[in-house]
Protein backbone atom coordinates (compact mmCIF):
# COMPACT_ATOMS: atom_id res chain seq x y z
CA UNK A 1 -6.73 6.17 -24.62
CA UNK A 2 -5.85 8.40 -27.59
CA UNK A 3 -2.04 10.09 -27.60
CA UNK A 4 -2.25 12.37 -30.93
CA UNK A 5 0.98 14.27 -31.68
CA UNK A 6 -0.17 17.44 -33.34
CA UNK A 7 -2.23 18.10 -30.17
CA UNK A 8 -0.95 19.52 -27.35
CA UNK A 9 0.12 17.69 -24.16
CA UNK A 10 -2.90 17.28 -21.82
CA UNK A 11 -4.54 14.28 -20.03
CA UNK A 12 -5.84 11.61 -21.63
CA UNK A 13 -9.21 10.52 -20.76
CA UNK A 14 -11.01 9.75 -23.78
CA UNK A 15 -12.01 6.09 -23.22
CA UNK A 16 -15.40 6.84 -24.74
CA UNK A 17 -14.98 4.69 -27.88
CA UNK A 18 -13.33 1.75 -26.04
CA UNK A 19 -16.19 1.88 -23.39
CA UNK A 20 -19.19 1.30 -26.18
CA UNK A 21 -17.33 -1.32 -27.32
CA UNK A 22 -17.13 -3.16 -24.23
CA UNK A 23 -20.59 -2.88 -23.46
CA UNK A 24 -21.71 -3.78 -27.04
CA UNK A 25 -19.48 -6.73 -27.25
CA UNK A 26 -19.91 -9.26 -24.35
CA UNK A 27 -16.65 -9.40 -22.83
CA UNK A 28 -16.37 -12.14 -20.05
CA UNK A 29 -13.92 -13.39 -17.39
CA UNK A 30 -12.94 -17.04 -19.20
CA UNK A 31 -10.93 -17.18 -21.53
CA UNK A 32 -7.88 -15.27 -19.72
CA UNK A 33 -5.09 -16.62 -18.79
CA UNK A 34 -2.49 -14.51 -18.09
CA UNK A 35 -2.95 -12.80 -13.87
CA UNK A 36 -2.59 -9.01 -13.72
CA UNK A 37 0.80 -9.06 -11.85
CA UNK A 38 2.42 -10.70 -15.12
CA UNK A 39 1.69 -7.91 -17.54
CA UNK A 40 4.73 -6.34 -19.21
CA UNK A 41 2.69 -2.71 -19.66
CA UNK A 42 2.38 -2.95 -15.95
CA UNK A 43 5.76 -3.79 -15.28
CA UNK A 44 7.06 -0.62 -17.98
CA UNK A 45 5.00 1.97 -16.42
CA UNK A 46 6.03 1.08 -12.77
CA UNK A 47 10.03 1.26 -14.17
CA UNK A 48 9.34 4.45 -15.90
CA UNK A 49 7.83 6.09 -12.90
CA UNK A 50 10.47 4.70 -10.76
CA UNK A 51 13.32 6.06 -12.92
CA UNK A 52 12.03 9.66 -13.88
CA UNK A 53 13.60 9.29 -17.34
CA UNK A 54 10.57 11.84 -18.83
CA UNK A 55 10.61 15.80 -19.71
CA UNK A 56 6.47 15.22 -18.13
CA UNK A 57 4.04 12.91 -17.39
CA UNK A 58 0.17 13.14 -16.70
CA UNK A 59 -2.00 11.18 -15.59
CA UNK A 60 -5.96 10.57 -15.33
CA UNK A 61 -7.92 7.97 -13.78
CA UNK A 62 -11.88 7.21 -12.79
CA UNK A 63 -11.32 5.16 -9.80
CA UNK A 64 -11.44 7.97 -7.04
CA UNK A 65 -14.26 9.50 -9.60
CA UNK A 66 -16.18 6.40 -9.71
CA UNK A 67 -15.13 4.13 -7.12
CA UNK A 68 -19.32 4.53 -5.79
CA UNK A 69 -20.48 4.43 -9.23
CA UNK A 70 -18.31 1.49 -10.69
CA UNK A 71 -20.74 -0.45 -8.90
CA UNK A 72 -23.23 0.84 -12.12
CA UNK A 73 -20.75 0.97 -14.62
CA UNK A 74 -18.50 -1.81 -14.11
CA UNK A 75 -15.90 -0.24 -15.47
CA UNK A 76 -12.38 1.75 -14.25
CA UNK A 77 -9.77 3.26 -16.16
CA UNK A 78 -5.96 4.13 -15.30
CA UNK A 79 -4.32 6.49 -17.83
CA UNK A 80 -0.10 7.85 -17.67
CA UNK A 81 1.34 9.73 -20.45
CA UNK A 82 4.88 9.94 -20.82
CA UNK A 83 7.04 12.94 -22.58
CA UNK A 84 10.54 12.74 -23.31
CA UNK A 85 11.57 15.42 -25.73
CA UNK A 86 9.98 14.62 -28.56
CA UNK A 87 8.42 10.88 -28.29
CA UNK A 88 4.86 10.68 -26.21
CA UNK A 89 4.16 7.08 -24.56
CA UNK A 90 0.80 6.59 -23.49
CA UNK A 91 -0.42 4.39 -20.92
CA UNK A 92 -3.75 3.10 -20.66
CA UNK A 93 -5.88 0.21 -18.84
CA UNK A 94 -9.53 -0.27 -18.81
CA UNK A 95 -10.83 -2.16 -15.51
CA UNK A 96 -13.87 -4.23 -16.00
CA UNK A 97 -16.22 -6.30 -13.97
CA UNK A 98 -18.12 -8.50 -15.93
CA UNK A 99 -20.06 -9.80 -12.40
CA UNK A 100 -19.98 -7.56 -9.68
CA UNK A 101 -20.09 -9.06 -6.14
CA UNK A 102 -23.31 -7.11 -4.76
CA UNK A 103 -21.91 -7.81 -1.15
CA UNK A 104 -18.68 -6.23 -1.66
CA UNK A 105 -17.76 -4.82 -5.12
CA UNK A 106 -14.15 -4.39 -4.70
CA UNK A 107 -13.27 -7.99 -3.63
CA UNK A 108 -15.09 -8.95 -7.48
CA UNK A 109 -12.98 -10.24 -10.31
CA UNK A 110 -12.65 -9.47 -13.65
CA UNK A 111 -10.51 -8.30 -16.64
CA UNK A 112 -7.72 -5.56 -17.45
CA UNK A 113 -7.36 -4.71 -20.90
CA UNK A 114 -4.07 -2.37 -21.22
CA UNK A 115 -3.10 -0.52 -23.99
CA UNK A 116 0.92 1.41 -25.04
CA UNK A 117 0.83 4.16 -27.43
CA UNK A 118 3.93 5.75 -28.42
CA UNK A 119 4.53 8.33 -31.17
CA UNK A 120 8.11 9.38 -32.39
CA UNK A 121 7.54 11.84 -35.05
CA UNK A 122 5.75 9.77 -37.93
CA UNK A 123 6.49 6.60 -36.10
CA UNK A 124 3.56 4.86 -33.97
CA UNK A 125 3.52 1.73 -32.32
CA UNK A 126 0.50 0.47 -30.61
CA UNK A 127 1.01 -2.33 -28.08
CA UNK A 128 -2.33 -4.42 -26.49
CA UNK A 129 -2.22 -6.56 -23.84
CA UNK A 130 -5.05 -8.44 -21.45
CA UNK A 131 -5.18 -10.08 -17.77
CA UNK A 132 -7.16 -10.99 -15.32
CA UNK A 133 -7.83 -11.21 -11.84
CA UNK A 134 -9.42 -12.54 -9.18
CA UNK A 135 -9.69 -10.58 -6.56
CA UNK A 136 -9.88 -6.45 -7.16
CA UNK A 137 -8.10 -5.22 -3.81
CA UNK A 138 -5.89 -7.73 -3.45
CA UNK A 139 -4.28 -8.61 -7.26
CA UNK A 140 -5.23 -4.70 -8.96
CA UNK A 141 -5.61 -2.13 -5.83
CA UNK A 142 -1.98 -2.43 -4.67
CA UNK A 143 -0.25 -1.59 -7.91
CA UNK A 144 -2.85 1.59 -8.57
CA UNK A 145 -1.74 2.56 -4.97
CA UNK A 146 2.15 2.06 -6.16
CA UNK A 147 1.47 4.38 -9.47
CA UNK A 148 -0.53 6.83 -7.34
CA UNK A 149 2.59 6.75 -5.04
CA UNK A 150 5.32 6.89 -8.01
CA UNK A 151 3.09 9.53 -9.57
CA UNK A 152 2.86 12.06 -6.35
CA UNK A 153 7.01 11.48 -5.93
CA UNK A 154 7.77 12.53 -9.75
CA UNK A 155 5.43 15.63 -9.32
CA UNK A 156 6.14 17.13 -6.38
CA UNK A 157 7.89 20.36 -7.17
């Protein structure tokens, strides 16, 4: 997730460099500590939504896209891009299942790796942060379905 402020404002789904390093480096479940419901990126892009402080937001993500074919690539992403006048805030999280369930993918667990950008004229600040989970639709699917929700309120005209 890339948020570049000479370009214009457009979504942002270039995960392409972020997605050959996690299939280059082995990236596994152990080793994680903190559950997906305790992230603070989470947490700021649920309270942003919810307050409509922005001039515009976008927003991309794979898992409608891919939900059959994460079951090949493993993988997810959830994108939101924030305007307000001149500062950009970029949201990003990269789902991954490092072992699939083969009886029924979306009850698997696996990682979230979540990423802030934010740009305020020459000023950048880049914020990581990492979580896991046990269970895909019950710890991950409900707060995708309370963006998605958030999203649709903020846009509709």
């Amino acid at each position: 997730m890339f948020v570049t402020p000479s370009l214009k404002f457009r979504y942002v789904d270039d995960w392409d460099t972020v997605l050959q390093s996690v299939y280059e480096l082995p990236i596994e479940y152990n080793g994680y500590t903190k559950k997906v419901g305790e992230m603070n990126l989470l947490r700021e892009m649920i309270n942003n939504l919810a307050k409509g402080d922005f001039d515009d937001v976008k927003r991309s993500e794979s898992r409608r896209k891919q939900l059959r074919a994460f079951q090949k690539t493993s993988t997810m992403y959830y994108n939101l891009v924030f305007r307000k006048k001149n500062v950009k805030t970029g949201y990003g999280a990269l789902i991954f299942f490092p072992e699939l369930r083969s009886d029924d993918p979306e009850r698997s667990r696996g990682i979230v790796l979540g990423a802030r950008h934010s740009i305020k004229g020459r000023k950048k600040e880049l914020v990581f942060e990492r979580a896991k989970f046990d269970d895909f639709l019950l710890e991950v699917r409900p707060y995708i379905e309370i963006l998605g929700e958030l999203y649709r309120q903020v846009r509709q005209p």
